[in-house]
Protein backbone atom coordinates (compact mmCIF):
# COMPACT_ATOMS: atom_id res chain seq x y z
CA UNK A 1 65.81 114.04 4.13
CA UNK A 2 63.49 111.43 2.02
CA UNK A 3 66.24 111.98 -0.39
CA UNK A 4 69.22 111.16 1.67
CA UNK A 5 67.30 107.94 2.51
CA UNK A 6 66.49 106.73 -0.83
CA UNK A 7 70.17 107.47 -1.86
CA UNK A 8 71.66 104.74 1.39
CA UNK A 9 73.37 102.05 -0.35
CA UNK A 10 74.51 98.92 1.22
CA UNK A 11 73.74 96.36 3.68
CA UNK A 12 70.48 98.33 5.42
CA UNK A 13 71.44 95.49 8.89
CA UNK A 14 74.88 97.25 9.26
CA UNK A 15 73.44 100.64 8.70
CA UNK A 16 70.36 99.98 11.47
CA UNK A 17 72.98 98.49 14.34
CA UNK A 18 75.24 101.36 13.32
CA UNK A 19 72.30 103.72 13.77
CA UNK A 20 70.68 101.28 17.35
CA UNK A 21 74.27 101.97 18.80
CA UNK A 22 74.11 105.17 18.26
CA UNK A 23 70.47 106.33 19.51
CA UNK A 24 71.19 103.84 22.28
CA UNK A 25 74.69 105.65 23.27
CA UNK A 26 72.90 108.97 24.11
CA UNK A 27 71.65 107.43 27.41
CA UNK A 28 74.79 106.74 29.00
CA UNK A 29 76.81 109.39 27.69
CA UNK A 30 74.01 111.80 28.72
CA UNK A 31 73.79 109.87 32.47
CA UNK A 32 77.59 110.15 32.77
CA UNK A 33 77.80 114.09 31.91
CA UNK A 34 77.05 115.19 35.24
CA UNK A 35 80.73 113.32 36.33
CA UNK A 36 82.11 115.55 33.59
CA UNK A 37 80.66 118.46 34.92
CA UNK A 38 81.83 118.13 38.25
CA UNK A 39 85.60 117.14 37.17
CA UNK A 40 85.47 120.70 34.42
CA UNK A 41 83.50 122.71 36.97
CA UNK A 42 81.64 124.33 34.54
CA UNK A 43 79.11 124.31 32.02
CA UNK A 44 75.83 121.69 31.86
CA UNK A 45 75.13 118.02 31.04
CA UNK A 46 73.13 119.32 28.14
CA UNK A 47 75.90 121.12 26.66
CA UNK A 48 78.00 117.56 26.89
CA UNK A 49 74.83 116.15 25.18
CA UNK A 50 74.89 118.32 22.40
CA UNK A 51 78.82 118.05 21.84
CA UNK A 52 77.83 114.22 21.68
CA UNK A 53 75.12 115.04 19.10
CA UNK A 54 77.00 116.92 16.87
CA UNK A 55 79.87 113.79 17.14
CA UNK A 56 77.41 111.54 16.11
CA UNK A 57 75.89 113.50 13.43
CA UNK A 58 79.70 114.34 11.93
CA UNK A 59 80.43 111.20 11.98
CA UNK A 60 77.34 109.48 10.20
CA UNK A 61 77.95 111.88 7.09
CA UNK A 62 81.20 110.63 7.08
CA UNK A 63 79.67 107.27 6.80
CA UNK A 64 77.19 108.61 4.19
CA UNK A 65 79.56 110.23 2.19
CA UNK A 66 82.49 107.41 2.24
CA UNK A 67 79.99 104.64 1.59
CA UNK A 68 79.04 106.78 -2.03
CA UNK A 69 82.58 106.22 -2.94
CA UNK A 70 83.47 103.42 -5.18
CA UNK A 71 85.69 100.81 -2.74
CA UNK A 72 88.24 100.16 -6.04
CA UNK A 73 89.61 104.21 -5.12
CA UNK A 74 90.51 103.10 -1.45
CA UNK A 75 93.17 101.18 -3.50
CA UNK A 76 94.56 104.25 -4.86
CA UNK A 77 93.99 106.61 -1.72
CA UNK A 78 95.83 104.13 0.89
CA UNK A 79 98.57 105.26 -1.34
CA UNK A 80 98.31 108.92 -1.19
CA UNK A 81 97.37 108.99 2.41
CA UNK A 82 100.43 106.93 3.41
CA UNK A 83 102.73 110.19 3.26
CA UNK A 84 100.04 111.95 5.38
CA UNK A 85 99.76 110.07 7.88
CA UNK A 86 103.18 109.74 8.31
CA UNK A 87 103.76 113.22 8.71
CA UNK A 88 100.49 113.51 11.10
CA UNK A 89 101.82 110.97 13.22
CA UNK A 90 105.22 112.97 13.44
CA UNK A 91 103.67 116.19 14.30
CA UNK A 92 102.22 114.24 16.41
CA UNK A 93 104.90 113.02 18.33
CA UNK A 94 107.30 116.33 18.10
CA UNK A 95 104.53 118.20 20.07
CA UNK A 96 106.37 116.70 23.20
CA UNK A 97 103.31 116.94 25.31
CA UNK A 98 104.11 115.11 28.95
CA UNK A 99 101.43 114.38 31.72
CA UNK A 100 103.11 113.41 34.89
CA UNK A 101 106.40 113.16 33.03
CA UNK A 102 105.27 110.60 30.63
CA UNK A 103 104.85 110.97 26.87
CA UNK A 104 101.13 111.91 26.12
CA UNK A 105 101.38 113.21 22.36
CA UNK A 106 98.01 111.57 21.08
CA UNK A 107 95.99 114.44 19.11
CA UNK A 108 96.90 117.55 17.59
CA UNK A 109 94.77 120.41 17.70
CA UNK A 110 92.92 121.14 14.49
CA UNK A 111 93.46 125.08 13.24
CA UNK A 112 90.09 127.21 13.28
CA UNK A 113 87.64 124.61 14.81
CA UNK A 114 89.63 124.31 17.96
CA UNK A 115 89.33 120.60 18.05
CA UNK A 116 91.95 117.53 19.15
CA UNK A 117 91.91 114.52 16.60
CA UNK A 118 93.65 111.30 17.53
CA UNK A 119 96.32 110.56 14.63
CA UNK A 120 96.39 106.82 15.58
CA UNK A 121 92.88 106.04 14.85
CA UNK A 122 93.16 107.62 11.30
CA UNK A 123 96.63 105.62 11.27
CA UNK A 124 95.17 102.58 12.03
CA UNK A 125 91.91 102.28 9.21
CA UNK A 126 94.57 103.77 6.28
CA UNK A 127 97.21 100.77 7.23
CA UNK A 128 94.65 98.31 6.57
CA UNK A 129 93.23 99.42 3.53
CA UNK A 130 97.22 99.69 2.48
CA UNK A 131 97.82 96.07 3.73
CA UNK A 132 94.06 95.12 1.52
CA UNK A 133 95.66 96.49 -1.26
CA UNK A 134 99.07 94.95 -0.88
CA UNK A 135 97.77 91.31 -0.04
CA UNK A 136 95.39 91.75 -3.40
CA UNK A 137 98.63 92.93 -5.71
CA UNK A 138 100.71 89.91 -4.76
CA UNK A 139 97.94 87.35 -4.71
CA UNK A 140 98.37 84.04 -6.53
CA UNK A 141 102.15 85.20 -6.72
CA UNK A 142 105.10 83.54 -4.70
CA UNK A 143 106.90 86.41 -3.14
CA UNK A 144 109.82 85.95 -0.45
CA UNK A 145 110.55 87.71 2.72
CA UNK A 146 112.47 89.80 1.67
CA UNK A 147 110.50 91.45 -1.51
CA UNK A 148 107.78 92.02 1.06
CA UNK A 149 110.03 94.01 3.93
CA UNK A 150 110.34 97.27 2.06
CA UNK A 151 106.76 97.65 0.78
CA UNK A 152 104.53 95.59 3.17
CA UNK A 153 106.93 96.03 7.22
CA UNK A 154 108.30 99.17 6.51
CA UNK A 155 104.92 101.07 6.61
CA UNK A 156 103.98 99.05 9.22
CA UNK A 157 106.61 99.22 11.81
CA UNK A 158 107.06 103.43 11.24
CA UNK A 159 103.75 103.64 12.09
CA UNK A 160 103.64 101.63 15.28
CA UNK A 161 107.24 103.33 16.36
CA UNK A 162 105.22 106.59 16.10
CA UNK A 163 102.71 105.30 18.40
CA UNK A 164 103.89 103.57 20.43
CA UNK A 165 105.69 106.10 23.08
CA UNK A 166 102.33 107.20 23.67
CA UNK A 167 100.03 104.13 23.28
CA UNK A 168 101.02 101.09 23.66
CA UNK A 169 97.36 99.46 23.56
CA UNK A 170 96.63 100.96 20.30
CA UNK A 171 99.69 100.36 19.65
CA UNK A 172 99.18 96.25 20.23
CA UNK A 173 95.74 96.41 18.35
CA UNK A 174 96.51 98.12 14.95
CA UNK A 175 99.76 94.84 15.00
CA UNK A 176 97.55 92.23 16.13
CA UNK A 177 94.90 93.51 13.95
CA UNK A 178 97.63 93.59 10.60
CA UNK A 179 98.38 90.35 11.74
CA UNK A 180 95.13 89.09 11.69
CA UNK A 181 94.72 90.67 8.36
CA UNK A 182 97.70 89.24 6.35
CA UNK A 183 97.14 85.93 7.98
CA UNK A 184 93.52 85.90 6.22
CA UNK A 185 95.17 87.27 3.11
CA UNK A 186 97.11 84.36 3.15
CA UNK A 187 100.67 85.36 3.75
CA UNK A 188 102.60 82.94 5.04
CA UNK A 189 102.63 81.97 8.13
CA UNK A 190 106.56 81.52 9.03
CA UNK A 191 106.81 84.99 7.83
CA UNK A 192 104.50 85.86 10.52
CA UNK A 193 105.59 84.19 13.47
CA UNK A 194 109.33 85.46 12.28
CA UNK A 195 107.71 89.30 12.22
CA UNK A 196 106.15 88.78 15.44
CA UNK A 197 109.34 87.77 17.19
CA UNK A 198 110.47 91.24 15.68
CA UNK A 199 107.83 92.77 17.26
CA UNK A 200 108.32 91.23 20.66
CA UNK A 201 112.22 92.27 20.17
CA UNK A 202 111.48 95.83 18.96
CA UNK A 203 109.46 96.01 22.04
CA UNK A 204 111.60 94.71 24.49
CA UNK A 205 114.32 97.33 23.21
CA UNK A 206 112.42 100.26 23.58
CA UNK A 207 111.43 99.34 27.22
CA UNK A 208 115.34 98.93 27.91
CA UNK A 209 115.97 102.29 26.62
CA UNK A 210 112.94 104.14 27.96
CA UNK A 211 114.19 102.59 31.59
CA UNK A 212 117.69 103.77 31.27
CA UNK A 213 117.01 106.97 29.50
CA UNK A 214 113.58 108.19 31.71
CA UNK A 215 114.58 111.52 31.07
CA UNK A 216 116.20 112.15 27.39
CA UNK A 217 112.52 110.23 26.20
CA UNK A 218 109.66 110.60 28.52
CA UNK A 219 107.28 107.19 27.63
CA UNK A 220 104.52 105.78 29.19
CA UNK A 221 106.76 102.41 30.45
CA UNK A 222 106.06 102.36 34.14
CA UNK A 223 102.51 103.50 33.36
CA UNK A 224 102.04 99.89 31.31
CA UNK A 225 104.21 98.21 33.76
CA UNK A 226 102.05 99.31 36.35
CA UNK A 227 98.88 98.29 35.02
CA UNK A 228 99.59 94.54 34.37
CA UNK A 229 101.20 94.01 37.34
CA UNK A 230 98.27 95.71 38.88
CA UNK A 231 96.01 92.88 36.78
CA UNK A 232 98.19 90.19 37.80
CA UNK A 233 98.69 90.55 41.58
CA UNK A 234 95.79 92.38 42.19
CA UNK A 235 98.01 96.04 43.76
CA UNK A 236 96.70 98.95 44.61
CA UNK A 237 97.13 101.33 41.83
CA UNK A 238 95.24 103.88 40.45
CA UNK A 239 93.82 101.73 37.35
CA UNK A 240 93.10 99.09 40.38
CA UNK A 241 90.95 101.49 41.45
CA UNK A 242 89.10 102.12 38.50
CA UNK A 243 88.79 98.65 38.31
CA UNK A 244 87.19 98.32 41.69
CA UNK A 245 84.48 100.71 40.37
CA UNK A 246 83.70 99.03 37.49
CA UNK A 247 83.19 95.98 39.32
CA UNK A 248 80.47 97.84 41.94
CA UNK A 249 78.68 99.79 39.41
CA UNK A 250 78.68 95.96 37.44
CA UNK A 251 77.56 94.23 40.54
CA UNK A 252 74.88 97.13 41.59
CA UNK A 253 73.42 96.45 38.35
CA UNK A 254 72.31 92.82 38.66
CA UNK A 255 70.05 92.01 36.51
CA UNK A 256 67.47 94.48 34.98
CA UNK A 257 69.77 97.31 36.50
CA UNK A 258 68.98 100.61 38.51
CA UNK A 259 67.37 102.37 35.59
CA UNK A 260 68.41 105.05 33.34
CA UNK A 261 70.04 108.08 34.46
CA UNK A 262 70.56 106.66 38.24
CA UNK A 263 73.86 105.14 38.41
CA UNK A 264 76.16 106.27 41.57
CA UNK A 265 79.40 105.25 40.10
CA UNK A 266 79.59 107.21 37.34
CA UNK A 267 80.43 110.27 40.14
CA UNK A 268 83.59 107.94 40.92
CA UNK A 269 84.75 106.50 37.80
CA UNK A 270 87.06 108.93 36.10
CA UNK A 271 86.27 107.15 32.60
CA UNK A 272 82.61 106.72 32.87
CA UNK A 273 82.05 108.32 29.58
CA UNK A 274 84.23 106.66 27.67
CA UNK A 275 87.17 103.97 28.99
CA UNK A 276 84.25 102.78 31.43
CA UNK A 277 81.15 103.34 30.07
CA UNK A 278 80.06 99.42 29.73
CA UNK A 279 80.11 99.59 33.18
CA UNK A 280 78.28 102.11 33.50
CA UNK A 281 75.36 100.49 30.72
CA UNK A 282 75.62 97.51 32.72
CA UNK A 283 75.00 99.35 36.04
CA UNK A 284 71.47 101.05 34.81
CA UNK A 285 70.74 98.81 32.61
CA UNK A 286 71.44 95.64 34.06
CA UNK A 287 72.81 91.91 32.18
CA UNK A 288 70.09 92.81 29.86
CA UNK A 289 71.41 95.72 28.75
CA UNK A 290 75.25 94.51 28.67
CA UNK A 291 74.36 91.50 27.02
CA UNK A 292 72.12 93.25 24.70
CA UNK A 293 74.77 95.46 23.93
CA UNK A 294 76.89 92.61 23.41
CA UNK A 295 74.65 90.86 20.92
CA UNK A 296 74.48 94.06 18.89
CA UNK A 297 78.49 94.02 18.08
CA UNK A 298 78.25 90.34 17.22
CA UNK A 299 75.33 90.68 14.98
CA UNK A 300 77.80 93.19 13.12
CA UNK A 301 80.58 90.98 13.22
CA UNK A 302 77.95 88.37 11.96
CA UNK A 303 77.08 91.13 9.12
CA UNK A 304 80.84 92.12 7.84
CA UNK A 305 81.42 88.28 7.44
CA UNK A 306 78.57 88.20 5.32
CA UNK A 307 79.43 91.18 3.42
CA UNK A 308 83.05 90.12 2.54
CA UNK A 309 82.06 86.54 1.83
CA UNK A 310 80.16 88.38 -1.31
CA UNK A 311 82.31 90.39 -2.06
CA UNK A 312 83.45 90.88 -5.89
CA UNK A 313 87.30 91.20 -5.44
CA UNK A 314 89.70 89.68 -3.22
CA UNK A 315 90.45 93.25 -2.33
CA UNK A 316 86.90 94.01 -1.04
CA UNK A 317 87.09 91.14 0.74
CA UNK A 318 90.43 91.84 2.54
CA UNK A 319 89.06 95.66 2.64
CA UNK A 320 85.82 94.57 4.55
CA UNK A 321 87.55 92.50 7.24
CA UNK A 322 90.40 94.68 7.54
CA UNK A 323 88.45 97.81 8.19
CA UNK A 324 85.42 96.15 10.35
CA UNK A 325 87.33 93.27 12.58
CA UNK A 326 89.21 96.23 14.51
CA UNK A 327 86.05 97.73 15.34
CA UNK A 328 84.69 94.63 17.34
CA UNK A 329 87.91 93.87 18.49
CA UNK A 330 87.89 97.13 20.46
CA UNK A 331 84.89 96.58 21.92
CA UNK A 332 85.51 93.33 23.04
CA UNK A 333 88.48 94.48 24.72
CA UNK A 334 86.86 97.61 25.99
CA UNK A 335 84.38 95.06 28.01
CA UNK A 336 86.74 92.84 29.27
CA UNK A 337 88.59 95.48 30.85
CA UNK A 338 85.38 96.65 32.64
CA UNK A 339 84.84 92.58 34.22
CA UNK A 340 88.26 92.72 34.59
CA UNK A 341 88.94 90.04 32.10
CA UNK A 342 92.15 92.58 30.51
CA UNK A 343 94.33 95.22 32.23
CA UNK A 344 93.55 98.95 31.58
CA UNK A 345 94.18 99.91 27.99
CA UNK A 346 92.49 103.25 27.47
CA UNK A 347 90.85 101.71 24.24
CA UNK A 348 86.85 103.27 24.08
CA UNK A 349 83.39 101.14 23.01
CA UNK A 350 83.20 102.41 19.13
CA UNK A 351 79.75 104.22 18.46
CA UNK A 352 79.13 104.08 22.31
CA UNK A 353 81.44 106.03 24.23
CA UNK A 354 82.32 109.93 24.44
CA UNK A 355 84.91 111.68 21.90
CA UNK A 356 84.73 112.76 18.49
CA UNK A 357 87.97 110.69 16.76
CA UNK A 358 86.87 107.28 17.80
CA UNK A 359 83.65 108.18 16.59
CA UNK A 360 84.72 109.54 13.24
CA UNK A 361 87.17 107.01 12.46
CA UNK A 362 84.60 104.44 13.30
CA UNK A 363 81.96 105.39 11.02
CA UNK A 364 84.52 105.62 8.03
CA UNK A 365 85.25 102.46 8.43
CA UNK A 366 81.70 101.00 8.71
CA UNK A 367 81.26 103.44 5.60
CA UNK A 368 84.33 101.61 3.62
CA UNK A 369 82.25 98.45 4.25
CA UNK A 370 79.32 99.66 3.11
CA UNK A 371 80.82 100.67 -0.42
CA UNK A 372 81.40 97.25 -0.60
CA UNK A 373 77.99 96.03 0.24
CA UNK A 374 76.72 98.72 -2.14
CA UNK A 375 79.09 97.49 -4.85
CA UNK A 376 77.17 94.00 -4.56
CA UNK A 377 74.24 95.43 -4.66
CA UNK A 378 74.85 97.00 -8.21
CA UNK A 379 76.37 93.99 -9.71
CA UNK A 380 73.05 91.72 -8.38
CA UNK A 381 70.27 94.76 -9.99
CA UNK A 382 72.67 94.56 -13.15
CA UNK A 383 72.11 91.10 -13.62
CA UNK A 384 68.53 91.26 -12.61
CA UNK A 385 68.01 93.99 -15.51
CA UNK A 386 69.82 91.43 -17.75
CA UNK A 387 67.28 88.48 -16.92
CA UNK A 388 64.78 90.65 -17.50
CA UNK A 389 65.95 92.07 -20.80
CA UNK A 390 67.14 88.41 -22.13
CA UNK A 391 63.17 87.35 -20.95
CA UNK A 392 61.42 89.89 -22.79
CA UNK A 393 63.77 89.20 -25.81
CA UNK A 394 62.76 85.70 -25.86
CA UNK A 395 59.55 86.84 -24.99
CA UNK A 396 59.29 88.73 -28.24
CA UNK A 397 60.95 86.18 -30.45
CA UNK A 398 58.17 83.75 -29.44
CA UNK A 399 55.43 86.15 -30.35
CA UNK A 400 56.40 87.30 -33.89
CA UNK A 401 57.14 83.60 -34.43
């Protein structure tokens, strides 16, 4: 274990709030197991415990290893996974799976392990390193909108029409989020606005279609419909009343909260261990705790600024805030929509909630950062070791003089 330690590389800030959120997610994932055990009807809030453990502990050797690799090969392997996630995301949606007649293809079932994994979230970090690399190859270069359809929208706009018959808030995030991205990068900004009105259009199609043709492509339309007109005019609706919850359990908090382990609404909420777990936080834990919480995700915001400011390569740059921005992004979101600040999306707090492929997915990207923290590092002892050498060279010249 002393081993593993002494080989961490990177910024050691990132790597103690990734491990804080972590250690700190236990509690509230462990609290709202006994609502899981009553939906399943079987087996114990240990056992839920333990499936979170192992999560947790897959996922940070993820981080391990992927922060060992050398960030100038994510150029090269946004490449070659391109193709595969293409064809996850298609087996994806060919599975056809339907709950309550509307499209719910979101994982596939891994072979041997019997585990689901979320294609999306894999989707998602792999089409930003892509974009990284893509804004890097054509920077200080004057490239038109056209030369940049094939190679830079294509990718982009398969992926989200894969997605977004099943997810339309994911869906939303990884474009807002590429958006973000190539707007940094410095593409141009009239190219932008022009894509997003694509977007918008795209979008407005597929509703058309999905309402006139329910049946030939079951979609998740009325579901979305449903749940901003819900946050709008305030209707009774089932993500109304999840709402509702969230707003007791927020309110029974106040604010030092009811203490660990005694929420009541987490025996109501059907989310409370993932979609609606800051509520639950906030409910034992109080505006301490949520704000606490809070402070943590900014503080590694704060940190992935830092680390792409230093960056060596306008690709590690790009890499480091294309990769880390979507993780605080969700969480913001996934707290807003507990204060009902957002409508529903279904979007989980990364590190905090329940479910091994937001988990995973997380922790490779904090990794990716990290191999660009690390990759500072190296460059800062090499020139250290060179200081050093050039002093005792002078050093010697002085004394056989």
């Amino acid at each position: 274990m002393q081993q593993v330690f002494n080989n961490i590389k990177g910024d050691r800030l990132i790597w103690a709030i990734a491990a804080l959120l972590a250690i700190f997610s236990f509690l509230p994932v462990y609290s709202a197991a006994s609502n899981l055990v009553n939906i399943s009807g079987g087996g114990s809030t240990f056992s839920y415990f333990v499936k979170h453990f192992m999560h947790l502990f897959l996922g940070f050797s993820i981080m391990y290893g992927v922060h060992k690799i050398p960030y100038r090969y994510f150029r090269g392997l946004s490449m070659v996974m391109m193709p595969v996630v293409f064809m996850l995301l298609i087996l994806t949606f060919l599975q056809g799976t339907t709950i309550g007649g509307a499209n719910a293809s979101r994982w596939i079932r891994i072979p041997f392990v019997n585990m689901s994994f979320q294609t999306s979230t894999l989707a998602a970090v792999v089409l930003m390193v892509y974009i990284a690399r893509y804004l890097s190859k054509i920077k200080d270069k004057t490239i038109s909108f056209k030369e940049s359809i094939l190679p830079l929208w294509t990718p982009v706009f398969v992926i989200l029409a894969l997605i977004l018959p099943s997810n339309f808030s994911t869906t939303a995030i990884i474009f807002v989020m590429a958006c973000a991205l190539l707007f940094l990068g410095g593409y141009p900004l009239r190219y932008l606005i022009a894509m997003g009105f694509a977007g918008l259009l795209g979008l407005t199609m597929f509703v058309l279609v999905a309402k006139a043709f329910p049946e030939a492509m079951p979609n998740r339309v009325d579901t979305w419909i449903s749940r901003v007109e819900s946050f709008l005019n305030g209707e009774d609706s089932k993500e109304d009343y999840q709402i509702e919850r969230a707003k007791i359990a927020i309110a029974s908090g106040g604010i030092v909260g009811v203490g660990s382990g005694k929420s009541v609404q987490k025996n109501f909420l059907p989310q409370s261990s993932s979609d609606f777990i800051y509520a639950i936080i906030v409910e034992e834990y109080g505006l301490f705790g949520g704000f606490a919480l809070m402070i943590l995700y900014m503080w590694l915001l704060f940190r992935i600024i830092i680390v792409s400011q230093k960056a060596d390569t306008f690709f590690g740059k790009l890499l480091v805030l294309g990769v880390g921005l979507p993780i605080i992004f969700q969480a913001m979101i996934n707290m807003a929509v507990a204060v009902e600040l957002f409508p529903v999306t279904g979007q989980t707090l990364p590190l905090i909630s329940s479910g091994g492929t937001s988990i995973w997915m997380t922790c490779m990207a904090i990794g990716i950062v990290l191999s660009v923290s690390a990759k500072r590092e190296e460059i800062i002892k090499k020139e250290k070791a060179t200081d050093v050498d050039s002093s005792l060279d002078v050093l010697s010249e002085a004394l056989e003089d």
